[in-house]
Protein backbone atom coordinates (compact mmCIF):
# COMPACT_ATOMS: atom_id res chain seq x y z
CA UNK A 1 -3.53 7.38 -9.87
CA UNK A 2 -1.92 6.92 -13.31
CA UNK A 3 1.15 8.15 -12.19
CA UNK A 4 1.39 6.68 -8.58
CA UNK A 5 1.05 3.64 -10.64
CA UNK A 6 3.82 4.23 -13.17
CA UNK A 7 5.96 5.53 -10.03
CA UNK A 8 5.14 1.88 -8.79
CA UNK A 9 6.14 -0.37 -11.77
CA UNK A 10 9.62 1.93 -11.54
CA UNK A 11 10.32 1.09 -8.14
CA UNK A 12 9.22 -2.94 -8.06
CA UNK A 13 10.43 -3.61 -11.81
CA UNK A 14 8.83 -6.90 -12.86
CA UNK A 15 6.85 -7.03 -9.29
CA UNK A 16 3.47 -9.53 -9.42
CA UNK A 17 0.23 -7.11 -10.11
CA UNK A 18 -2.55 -7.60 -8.50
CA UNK A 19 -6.18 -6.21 -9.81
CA UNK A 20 -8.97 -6.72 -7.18
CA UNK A 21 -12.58 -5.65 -7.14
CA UNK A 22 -13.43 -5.32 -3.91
CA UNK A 23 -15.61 -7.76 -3.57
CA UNK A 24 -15.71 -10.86 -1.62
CA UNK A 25 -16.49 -14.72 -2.44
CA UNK A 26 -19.81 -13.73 -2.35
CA UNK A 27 -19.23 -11.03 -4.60
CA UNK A 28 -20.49 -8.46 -1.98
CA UNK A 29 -18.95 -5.51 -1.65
CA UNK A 30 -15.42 -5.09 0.94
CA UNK A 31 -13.65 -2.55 -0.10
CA UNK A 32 -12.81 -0.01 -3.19
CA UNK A 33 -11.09 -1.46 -6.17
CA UNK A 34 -7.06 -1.85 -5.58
CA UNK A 35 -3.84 -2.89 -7.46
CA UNK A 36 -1.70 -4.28 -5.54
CA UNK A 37 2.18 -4.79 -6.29
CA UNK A 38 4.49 -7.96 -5.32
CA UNK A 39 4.16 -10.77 -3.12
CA UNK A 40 4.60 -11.67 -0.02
CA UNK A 41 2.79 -14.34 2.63
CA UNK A 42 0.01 -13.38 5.39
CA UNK A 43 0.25 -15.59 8.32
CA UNK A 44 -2.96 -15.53 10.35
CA UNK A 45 -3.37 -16.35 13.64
CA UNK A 46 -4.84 -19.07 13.57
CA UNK A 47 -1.87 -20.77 11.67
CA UNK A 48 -3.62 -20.39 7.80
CA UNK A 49 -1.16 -18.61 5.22
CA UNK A 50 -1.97 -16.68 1.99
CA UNK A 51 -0.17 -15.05 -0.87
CA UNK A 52 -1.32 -11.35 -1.12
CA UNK A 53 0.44 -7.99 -2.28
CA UNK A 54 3.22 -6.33 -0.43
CA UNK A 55 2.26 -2.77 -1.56
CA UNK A 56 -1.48 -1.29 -2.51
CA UNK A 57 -3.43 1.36 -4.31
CA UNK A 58 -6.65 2.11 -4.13
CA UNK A 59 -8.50 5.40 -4.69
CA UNK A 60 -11.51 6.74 -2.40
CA UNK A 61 -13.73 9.17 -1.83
CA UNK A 62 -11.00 11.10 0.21
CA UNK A 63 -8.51 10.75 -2.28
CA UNK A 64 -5.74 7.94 -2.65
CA UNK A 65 -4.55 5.34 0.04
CA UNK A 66 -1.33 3.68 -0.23
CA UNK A 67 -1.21 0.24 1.23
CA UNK A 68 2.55 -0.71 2.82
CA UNK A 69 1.39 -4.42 4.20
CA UNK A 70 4.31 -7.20 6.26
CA UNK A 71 6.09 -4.12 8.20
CA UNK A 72 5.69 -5.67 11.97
CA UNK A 73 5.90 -2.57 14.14
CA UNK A 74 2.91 -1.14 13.40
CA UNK A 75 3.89 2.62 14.32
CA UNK A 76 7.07 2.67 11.54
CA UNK A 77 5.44 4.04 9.15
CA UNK A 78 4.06 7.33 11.15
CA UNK A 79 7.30 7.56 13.29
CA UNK A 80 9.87 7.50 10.23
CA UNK A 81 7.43 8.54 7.46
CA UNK A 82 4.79 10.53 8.27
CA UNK A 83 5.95 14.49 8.98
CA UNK A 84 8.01 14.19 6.07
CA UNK A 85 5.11 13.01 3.74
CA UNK A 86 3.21 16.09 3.83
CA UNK A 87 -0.93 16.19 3.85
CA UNK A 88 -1.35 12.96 4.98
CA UNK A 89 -2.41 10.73 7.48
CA UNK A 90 -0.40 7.46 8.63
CA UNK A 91 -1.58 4.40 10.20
CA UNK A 92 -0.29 1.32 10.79
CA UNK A 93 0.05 -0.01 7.08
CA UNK A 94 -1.72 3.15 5.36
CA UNK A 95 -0.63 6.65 3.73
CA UNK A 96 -4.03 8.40 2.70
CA UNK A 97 -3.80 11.88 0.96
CA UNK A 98 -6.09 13.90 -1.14
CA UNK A 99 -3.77 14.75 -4.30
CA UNK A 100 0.10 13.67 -5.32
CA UNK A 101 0.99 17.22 -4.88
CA UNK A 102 -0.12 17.74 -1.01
CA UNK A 103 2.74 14.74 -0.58
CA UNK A 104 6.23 14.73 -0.67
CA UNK A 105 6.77 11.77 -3.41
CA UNK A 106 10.31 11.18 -2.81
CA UNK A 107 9.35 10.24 0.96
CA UNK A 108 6.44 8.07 -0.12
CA UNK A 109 8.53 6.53 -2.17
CA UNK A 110 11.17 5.68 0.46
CA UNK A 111 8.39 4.39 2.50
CA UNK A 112 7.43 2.30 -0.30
CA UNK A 113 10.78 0.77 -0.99
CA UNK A 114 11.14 -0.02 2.54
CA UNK A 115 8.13 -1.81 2.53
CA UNK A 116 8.77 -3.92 -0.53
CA UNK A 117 12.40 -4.77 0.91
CA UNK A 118 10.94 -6.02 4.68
CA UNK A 119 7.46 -7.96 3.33
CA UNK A 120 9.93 -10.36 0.95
């Protein structure tokens, strides 16, 4: 994780960090701990807007996810990405692996790059 995250800072130089628990309003329990890095604006549906990362880290119990969040064609990631990357699995917005070296980290970062440049 320590140096996904230093790999991070490198790419986004001076980027917003974000440190969140997991846990809701009602401090319950979402999701695992993340950092997130930058900043870009979620636009819900239902017209409401929020500030929130553009690119994510969090580590599970099966190993890291990446978190690529604003890319609008929800199969990008997989189609351009995800044979290249290696021991992972793609979805819409996520890269999750098991260890740095089952991934190809030049790839992942391209991927993350691209994602920074699109959410601004």
């Amino acid at each position: 994780m320590q140096e996904l995250h230093e790999r991070i800072l490198q790419l986004l130089p001076g980027c917003k960090l974000w440190f969140l628990d997991g846990k809701n309003s009602e401090n319950k329990t979402v999701s695992n701990p993340n950092i997130g890095y930058g900043s870009h604006t979620i636009k819900y549906a239902d017209g409401t807007s929020r500030e929130f990362y553009q690119i994510g880290l969090s580590a599970n119990t099966t190993g890291i996810s990446v978190y690529i969040l604003g890319i609008a064609d929800k199969k990008y990631l997989a189609e351009t990405y995800g044979e290249k990357l290696g021991k992972a699995s793609v979805t819409g917005y996520c890269i999750k692996f098991k260890k740095l070296r089952d991934i190809n980290l030049d790839v992942l970062e391209a991927a993350i790059r691209y994602g920074a440049e699109v959410s601004k």
